[in-house]
Structure formats: structure tokens, C-alpha cells
Protein backbone atom coordinates (compact mmCIF):
# COMPACT_ATOMS: atom_id res chain seq x y z
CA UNK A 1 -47.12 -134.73 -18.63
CA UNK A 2 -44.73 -134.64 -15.59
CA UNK A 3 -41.49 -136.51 -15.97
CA UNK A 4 -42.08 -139.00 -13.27
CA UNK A 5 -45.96 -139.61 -14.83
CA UNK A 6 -43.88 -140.14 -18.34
CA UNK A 7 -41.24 -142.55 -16.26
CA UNK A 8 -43.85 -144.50 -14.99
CA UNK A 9 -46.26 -144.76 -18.37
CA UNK A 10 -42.81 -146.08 -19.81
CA UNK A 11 -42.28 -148.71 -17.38
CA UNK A 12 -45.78 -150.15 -18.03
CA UNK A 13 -45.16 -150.47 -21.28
CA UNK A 14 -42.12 -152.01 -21.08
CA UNK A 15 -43.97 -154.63 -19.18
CA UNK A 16 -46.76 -155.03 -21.29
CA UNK A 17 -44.12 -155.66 -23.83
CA UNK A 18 -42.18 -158.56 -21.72
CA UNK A 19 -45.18 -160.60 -20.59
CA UNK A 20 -46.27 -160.36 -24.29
CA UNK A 21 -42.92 -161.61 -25.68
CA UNK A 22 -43.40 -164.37 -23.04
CA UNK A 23 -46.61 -165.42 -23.46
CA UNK A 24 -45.68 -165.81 -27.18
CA UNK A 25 -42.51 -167.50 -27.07
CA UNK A 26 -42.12 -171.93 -26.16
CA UNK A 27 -41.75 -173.76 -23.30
CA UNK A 28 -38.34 -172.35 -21.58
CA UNK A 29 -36.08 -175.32 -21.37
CA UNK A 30 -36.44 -177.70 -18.82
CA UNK A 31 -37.92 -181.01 -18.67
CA UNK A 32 -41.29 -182.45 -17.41
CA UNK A 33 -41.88 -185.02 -14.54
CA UNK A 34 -42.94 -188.25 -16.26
CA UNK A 35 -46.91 -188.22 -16.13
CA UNK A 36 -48.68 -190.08 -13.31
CA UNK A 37 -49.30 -193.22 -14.42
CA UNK A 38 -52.99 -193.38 -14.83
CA UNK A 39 -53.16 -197.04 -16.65
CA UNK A 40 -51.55 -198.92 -13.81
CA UNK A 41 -53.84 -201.88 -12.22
CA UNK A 42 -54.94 -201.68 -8.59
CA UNK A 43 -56.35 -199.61 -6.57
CA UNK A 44 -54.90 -196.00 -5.60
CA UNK A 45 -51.77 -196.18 -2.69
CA UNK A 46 -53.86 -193.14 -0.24
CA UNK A 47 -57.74 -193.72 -0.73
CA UNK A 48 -58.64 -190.88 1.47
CA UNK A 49 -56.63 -187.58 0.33
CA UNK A 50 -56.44 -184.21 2.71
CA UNK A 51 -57.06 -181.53 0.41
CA UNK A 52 -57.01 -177.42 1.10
CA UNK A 53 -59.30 -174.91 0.03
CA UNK A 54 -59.95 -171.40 -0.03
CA UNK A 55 -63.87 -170.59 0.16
CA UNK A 56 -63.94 -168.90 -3.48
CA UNK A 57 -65.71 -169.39 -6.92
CA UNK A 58 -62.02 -170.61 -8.04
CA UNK A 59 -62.27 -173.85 -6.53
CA UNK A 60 -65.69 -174.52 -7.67
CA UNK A 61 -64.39 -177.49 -9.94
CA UNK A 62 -63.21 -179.55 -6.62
CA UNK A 63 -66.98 -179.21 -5.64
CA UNK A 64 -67.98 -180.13 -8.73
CA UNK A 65 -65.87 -183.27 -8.75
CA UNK A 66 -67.08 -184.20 -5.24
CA UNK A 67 -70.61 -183.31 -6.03
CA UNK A 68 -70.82 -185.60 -9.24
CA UNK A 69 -68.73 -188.14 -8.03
CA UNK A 70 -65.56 -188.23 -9.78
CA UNK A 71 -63.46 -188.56 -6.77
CA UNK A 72 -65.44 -191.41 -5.74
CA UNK A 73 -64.99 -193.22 -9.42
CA UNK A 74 -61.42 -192.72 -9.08
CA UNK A 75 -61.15 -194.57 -5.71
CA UNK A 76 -60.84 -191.54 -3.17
CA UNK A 77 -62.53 -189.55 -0.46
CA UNK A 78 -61.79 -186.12 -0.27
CA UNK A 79 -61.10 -184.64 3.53
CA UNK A 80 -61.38 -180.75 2.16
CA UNK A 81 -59.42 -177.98 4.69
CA UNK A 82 -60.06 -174.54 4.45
CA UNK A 83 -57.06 -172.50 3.82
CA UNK A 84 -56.26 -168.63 4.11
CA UNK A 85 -54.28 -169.15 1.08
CA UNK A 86 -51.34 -170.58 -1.20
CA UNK A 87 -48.80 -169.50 0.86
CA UNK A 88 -50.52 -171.10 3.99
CA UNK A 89 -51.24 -174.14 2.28
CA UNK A 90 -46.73 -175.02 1.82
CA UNK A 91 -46.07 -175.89 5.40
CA UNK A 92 -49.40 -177.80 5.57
CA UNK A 93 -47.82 -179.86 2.20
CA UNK A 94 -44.56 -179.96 3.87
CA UNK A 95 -45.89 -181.27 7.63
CA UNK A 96 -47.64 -183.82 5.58
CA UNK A 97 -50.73 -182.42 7.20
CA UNK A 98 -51.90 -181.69 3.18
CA UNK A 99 -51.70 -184.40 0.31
CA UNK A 100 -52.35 -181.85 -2.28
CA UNK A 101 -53.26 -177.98 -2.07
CA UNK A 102 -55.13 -175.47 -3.94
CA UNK A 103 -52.74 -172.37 -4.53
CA UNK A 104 -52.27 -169.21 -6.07
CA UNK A 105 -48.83 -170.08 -8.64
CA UNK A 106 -47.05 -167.04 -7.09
CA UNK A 107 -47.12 -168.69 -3.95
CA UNK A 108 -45.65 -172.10 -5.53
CA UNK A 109 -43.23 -170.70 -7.21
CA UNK A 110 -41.59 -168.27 -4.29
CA UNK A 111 -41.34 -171.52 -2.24
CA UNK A 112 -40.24 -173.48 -4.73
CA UNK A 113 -37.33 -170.97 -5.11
CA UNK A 114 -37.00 -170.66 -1.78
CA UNK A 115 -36.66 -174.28 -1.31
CA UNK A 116 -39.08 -174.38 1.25
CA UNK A 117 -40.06 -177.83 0.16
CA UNK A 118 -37.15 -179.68 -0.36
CA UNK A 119 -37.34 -181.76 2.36
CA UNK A 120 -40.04 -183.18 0.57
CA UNK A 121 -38.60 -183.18 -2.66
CA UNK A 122 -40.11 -179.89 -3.73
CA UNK A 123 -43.36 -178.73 -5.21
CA UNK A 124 -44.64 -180.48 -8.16
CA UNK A 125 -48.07 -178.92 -10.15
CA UNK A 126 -50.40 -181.59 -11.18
CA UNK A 127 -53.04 -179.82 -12.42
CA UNK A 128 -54.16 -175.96 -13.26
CA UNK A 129 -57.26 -174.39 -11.27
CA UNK A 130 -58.42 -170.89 -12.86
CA UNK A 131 -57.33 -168.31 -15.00
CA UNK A 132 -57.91 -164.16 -14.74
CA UNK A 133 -61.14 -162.98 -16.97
CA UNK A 134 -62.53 -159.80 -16.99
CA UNK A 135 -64.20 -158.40 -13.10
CA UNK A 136 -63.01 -161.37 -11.27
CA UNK A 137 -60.11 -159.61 -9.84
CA UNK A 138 -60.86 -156.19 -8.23
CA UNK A 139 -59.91 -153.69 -5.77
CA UNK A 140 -62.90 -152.23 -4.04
CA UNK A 141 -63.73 -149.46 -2.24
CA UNK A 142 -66.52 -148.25 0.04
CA UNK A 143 -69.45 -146.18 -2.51
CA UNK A 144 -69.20 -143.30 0.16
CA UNK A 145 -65.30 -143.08 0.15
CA UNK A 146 -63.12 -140.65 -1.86
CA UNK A 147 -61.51 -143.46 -3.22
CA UNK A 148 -63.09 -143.25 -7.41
CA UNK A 149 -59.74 -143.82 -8.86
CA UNK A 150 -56.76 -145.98 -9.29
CA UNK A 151 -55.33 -142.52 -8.77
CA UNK A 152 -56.88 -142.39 -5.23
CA UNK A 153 -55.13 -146.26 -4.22
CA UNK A 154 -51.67 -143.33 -3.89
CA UNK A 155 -50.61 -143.47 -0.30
CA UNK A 156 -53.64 -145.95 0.51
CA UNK A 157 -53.85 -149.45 2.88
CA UNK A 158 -55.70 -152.34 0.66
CA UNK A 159 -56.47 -155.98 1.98
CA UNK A 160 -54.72 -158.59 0.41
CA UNK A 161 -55.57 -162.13 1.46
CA UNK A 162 -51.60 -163.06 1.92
CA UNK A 163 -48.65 -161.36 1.35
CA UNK A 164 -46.57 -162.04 -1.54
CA UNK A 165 -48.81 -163.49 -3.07
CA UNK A 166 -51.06 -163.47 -6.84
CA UNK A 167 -53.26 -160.94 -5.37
CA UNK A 168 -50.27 -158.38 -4.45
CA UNK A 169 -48.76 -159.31 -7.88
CA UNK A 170 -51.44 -157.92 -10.22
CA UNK A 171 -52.23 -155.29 -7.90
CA UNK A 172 -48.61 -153.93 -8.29
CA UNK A 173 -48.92 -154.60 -12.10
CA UNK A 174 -52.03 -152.63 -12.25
CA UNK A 175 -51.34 -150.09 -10.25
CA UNK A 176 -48.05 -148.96 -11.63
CA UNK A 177 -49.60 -149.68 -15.36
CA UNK A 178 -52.19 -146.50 -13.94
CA UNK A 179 -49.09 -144.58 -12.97
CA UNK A 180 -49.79 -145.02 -9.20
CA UNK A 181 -46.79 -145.10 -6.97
CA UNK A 182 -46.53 -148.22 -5.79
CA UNK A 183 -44.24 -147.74 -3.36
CA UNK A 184 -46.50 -145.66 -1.70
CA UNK A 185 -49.37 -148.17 -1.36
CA UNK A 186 -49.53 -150.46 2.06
CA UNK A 187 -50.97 -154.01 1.71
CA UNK A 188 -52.62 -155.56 4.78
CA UNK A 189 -53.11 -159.20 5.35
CA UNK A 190 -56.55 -160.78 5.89
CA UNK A 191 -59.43 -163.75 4.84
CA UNK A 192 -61.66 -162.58 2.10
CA UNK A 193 -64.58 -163.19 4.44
CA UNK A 194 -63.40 -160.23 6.38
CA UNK A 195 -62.65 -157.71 3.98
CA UNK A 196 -65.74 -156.41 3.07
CA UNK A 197 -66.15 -155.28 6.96
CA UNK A 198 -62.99 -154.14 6.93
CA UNK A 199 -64.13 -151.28 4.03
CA UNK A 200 -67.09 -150.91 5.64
CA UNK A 201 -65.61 -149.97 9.35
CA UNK A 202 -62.47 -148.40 7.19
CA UNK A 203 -60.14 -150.23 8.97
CA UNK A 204 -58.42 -150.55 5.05
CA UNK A 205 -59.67 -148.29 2.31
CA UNK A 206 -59.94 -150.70 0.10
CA UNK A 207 -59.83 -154.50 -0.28
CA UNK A 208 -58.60 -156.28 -2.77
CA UNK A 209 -60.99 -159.42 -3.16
CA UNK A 210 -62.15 -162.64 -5.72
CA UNK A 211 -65.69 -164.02 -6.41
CA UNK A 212 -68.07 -164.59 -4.80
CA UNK A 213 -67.30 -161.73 -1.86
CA UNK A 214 -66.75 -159.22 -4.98
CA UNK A 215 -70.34 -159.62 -5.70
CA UNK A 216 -71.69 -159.82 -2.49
CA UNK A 217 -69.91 -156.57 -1.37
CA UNK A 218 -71.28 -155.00 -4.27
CA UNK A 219 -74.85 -155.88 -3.17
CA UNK A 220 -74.99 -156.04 0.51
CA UNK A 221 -72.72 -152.94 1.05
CA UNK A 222 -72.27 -150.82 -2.00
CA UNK A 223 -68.79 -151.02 -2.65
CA UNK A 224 -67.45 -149.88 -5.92
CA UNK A 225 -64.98 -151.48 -7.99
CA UNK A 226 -61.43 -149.13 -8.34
CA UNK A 227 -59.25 -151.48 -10.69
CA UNK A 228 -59.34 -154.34 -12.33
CA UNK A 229 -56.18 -156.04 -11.24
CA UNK A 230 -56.65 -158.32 -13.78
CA UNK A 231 -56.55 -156.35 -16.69
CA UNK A 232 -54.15 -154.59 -18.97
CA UNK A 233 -50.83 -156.09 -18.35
CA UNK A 234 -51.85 -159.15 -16.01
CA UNK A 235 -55.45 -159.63 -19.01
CA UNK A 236 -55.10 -163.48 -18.95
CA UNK A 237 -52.81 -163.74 -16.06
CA UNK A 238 -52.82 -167.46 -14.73
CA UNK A 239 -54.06 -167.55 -11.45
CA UNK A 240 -53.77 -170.53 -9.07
CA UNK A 241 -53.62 -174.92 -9.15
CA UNK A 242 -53.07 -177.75 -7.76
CA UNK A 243 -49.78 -179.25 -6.04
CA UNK A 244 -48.63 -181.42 -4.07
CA UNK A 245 -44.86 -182.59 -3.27
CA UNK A 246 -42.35 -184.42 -4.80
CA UNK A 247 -42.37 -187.09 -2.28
CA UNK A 248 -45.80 -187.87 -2.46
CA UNK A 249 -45.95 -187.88 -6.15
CA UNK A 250 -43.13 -190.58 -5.87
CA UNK A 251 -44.89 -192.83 -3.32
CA UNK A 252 -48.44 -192.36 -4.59
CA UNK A 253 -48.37 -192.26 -8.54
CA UNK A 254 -51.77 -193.89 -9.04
CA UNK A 255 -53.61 -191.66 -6.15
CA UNK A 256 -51.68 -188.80 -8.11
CA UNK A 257 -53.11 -190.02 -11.31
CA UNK A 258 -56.77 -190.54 -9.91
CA UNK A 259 -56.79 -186.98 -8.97
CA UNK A 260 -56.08 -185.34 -12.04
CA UNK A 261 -58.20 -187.32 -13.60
CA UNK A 262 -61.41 -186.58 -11.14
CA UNK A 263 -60.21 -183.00 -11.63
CA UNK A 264 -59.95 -182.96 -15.37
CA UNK A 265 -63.56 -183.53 -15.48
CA UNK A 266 -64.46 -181.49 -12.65
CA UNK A 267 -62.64 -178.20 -14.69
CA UNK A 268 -64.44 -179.03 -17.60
CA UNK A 269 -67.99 -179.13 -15.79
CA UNK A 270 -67.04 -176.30 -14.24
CA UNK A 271 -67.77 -173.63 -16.52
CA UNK A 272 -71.39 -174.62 -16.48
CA UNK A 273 -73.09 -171.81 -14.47
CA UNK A 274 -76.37 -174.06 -13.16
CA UNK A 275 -74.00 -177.05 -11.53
CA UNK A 276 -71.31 -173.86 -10.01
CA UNK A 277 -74.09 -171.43 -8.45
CA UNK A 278 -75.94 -174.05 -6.31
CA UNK A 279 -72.33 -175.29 -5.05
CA UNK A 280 -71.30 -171.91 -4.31
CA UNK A 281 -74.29 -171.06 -1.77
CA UNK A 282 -73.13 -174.15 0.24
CA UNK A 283 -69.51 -174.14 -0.14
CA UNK A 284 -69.26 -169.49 0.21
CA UNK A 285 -72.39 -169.54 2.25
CA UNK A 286 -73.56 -166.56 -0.52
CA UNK A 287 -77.24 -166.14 -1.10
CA UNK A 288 -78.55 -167.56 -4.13
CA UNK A 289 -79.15 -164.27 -5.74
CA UNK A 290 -75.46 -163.61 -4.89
CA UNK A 291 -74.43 -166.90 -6.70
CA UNK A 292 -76.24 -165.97 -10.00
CA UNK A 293 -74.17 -162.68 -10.02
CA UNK A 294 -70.45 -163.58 -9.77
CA UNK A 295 -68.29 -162.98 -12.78
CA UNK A 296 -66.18 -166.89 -13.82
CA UNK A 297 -62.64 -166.83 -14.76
CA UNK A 298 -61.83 -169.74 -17.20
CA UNK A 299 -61.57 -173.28 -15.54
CA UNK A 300 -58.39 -174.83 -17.93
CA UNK A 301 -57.99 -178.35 -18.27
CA UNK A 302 -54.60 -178.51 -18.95
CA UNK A 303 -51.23 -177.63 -17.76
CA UNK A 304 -48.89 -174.98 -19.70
CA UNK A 305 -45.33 -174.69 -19.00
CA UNK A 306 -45.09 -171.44 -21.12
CA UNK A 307 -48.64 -169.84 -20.05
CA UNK A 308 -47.03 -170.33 -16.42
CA UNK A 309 -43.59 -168.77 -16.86
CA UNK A 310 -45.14 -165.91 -17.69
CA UNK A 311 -46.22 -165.68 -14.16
CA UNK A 312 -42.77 -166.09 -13.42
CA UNK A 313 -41.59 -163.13 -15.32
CA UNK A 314 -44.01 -160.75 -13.97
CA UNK A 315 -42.49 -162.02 -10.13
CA UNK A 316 -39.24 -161.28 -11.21
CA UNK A 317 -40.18 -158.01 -12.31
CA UNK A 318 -41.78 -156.83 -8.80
CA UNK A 319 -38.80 -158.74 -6.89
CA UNK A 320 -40.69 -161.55 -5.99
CA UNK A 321 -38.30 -164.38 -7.15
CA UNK A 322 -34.46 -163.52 -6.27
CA UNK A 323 -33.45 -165.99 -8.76
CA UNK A 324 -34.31 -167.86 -12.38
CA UNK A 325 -37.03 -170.41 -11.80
CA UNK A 326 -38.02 -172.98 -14.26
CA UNK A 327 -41.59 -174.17 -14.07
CA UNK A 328 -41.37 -177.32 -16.37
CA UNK A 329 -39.56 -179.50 -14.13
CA UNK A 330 -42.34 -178.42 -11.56
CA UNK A 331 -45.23 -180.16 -14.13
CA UNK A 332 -46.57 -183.48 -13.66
CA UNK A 333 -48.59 -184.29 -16.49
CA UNK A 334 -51.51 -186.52 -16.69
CA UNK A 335 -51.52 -189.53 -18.65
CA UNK A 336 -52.37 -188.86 -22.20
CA UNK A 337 -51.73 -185.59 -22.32
């Protein structure tokens, strides 16, 4: 074993080691927004909510919710805007443009560090979205390309949906966990819908995508999967929720409460394959075939300060965060929980 392949197997586990410690310790400090008062009388302040999407199996509970009519129970109509991703979604959150958001956490946390909200009195979580399981998370590659390895990612371009983002966080982890040379690796920024052309035509030589356009690459094209980014020291990883700001949260406590609520139950109904696949060939415009393929992450139903600091850790690692962050004062809790 070379010294630099030694170097780098010590560094990964020296991180497996930190995100375990982590993920086993409390809640770090902090306190808690008071939960949204869901037992209040009248109707919600904002009965029709803009709310921003990505077109992926993680947001399959907000279809769910729509679908069944738990919005509607609660008092509110959905407007749904697609988003490129998390870190898109904070100026549309900001410009008031966006009530709440979908988002990946790494993208809520660098701008709530960043203070890019605090004109609106920053960026509060109100309830989770997904979490990594196994072959939800890959890097592909085309099945005629050289690329068989994370070995081969050394020196490579892969498509990332945003910079900076969860996506370019567990492929780092990964990657340097295989003793690949991150440094070395280029990350290019495009929509999921456009990655799997992008292999294809080799304009990237690999692509670094989510479900359902994992599965449908796999089928319509070929491609093979290189690493599971989720896997190994990011196994677990949170992934992405929902936010919205601190000013909004202030003037709108019932609306705020009538969401989580719609989405509690829409997380929870989730996980039930026959109501997601149906959704997902209207809402990812996949075949139905397609649909019945893709691999679920886990749908939680409630927020954890100390599941989500460890997402935290792992940006501090990679450089991502140039300072400590906090994520309790972030929370808004439901009612009741």
C-alpha cells in the first residue's frame, strides 16, 4: 500500500468515526422555535401557499398530500414550482416568491450560515422530507465507458444538480472513503432531467443522479451504477426538507401549522409503493414500468436536531460551512410533538 493510498484510507476512517460519534451523541445545545400552533381557532392566515419542487421520488409525499387531500383538510391550496434545487429554492424564499421550499439540508444550512436569509429572519425547518437508503444515491456511468470503478471517477467531470450542495457532499464523502482524489474530480452543474443525455453524448462521464432518472437511465440507456454515494460513511445520511423563513413562520403560525400537519400524513403514506408509483408517472413523467423499479429512501415523520447536525459535521469536514452552525434553533416543531 502506497503512502498516499494509506493517508487517504486513514482519513476515511477518521470520518466514519466522527459522523458516528455524532450520530450517537444528544441534541447539541441550542433551543427550538416554539411549535406552530396547530390548536388555534380560525382559519389559516395564507390559504393558497407557493410551494417548490424538484421532479424526484423524494417529494413524492407532497403529491401524496395533494392527491388525498390533506392540504385541502387543512384549509390550503398548493401552487407547486419546479425547482433546480435547494440552493435555487433560498432567493425564491427570500423574494417572497416561495412560502415554503423543498431542499436538500446542505443547502439550508450554507445559507443559513451565510446569512443569506436574514432579511427575512432566517431559515426555519418545519418538517423533514427523505432520508439516504441503499441505491437511491448513485453516480452513473455510460455501460460502454471505461468508467467500472470509483477508481475510474480520478481526474473525471460528474453532473451534480447544484453546486455545494447534498449531492456534492456524499459524493466527496464517498469518493475519498474509496481513496479517490478528490481534488482531482470536476463537478458540473445541471437538472437531473438532463443528465442521463449528458452520459450518453459524454458531455460528463458520469452523472451523479436520484430516483426516478437512476432507474430510468438504467433501462432506457444502460448506464451502470459506479458508487453509491450514499453508503459507507454518508449510510443514513439525512437528505433534504421543508423550510420556509422566519418571517413567515411569525406572520402565518396557523398556515405553518396546517402544513406540517398535511405533510405529516403525507410522509407517512408515503412509503406505500401502490399510492407513490402512479404519482410518480405524472409528477417525473417516467413510464409505469419505470415507476415500479425505483429504489425509496425512508419518508421520516419527524424532525431530529441531532440526526441533522450530523449533516452539519460532514459540511464542516469538506469546507462547506466556514463557521459552527446550530440546527436546533433552525426547528419548528409541530404541535404535539
Amino acid at each position: 500500500m502506497t503512502r498516499r493510498v494509506r493517508r487517504m484510507a486513514i482519513r476515511g476512517i477518521a470520518l466514519a468515526t466522527l459522523l458516528a460519534t455524532v450520530a450517537s451523541c444528544g441534541a447539541l445545545g441550542g433551543k427550538e422555535q416554539a411549535p406552530a400552533d396547530a390548536n388555534s381557532s380560525g382559519p389559516v392566515e395564507k390559504a393558497k401557499i407557493s410551494l417548490g419542487v424538484l421532479p424526484i421520488l423524494d417529494v413524492a409525499s407532497v403529491h401524496v398530500a395533494i392527491k388525498k387531500g390533506y392540504f385541502k383538510a387543512e384549509g390550503l391550496e398548493v401552487d407547486l414550482k419546479i425547482i433546480q434545487g435547494g440552493a435555487a429554492a433560498i432567493p425564491g424564499l427570500v423574494s417572497k416568491e416561495l412560502d415554503f421550499t423543498f431542499g436538500n439540508w446542505v443547502s439550508f444550512f450554507a445559507a443559513q450560515s451565510k446569512d443569506a436569509a436574514k432579511a427575512v429572519d432566517g431559515i426555519k425547518l418545519i418538517s423533514d422530507g427523505y432520508q439516504a437508503k441503499p441505491d437511491m444515491f448513485l453516480i452513473l456511468a455510460g455501460g460502454d465507458s471505461a468508467i467500472k470503478s470509483p477508481a475510474d471517477l480520478a481526474g473525471k467531470t460528474i453532473a451534480i444538480n447544484t453546486f455545494k450542495n447534498i449531492a456534492e457532499l456524499t459524493a466527496k464523502a464517498t469518493l475519498e472513503a474509496a481513496n479517490v482524489d478528490v481534488s482531482s474530480v470536476k463537478f458540473k452543474e445541471m437538472p437531473f432531467p438532463d443528465m442521463q443525455a449528458a452520459v450518453q453524448n459524454k458531455t460528463v462521464d458520469a452523472a451523479f443522479m436520484v430516483e426516478p432518472f437512476i432507474t430510468r437511465a438504467q433501462r432506457a440507456a444502460g448506464q451502470i451504477k459506479v458508487l453509491d454515494a450514499a453508503s459507507g460513511p454518508t449510510d443514513n445520511i439525512p437528505i433534504a426538507g421543508y423550510a420556509t423563513t422566519g418571517a413567515f413562520a411569525k406572520e402565518n403560525p396557523k398556515t405553518v401549522a396546517a402544513f406540517q400537519r398535511a405533510m405529516a400524513k403525507g410522509q407517512a403514506d408515503a412509503t406505500d409503493r401502490p399510492t407513490v408509483e402512479p404519482l410518480l408517472v405524472e409528477y417525473a413523467k417516467v413510464d409505469k414500468e419505470t415507476a415500479g423499479l425505483v429504489h425509496f429512501g425512508a419518508f421520516p415523520t419527524t424532525l431530529d436536531a441531532t440526526r441533522l447536525q450530523r449533516v452539519v459535521q460532514l459540511m464542516q469536514r469538506y469546507q462547506m460551512l466556514d463557521k459552527e452552525l446550530d440546527v436546533k434553533p433552525m426547528l419548528i416543531q409541530p404541535s404535539g410533538s
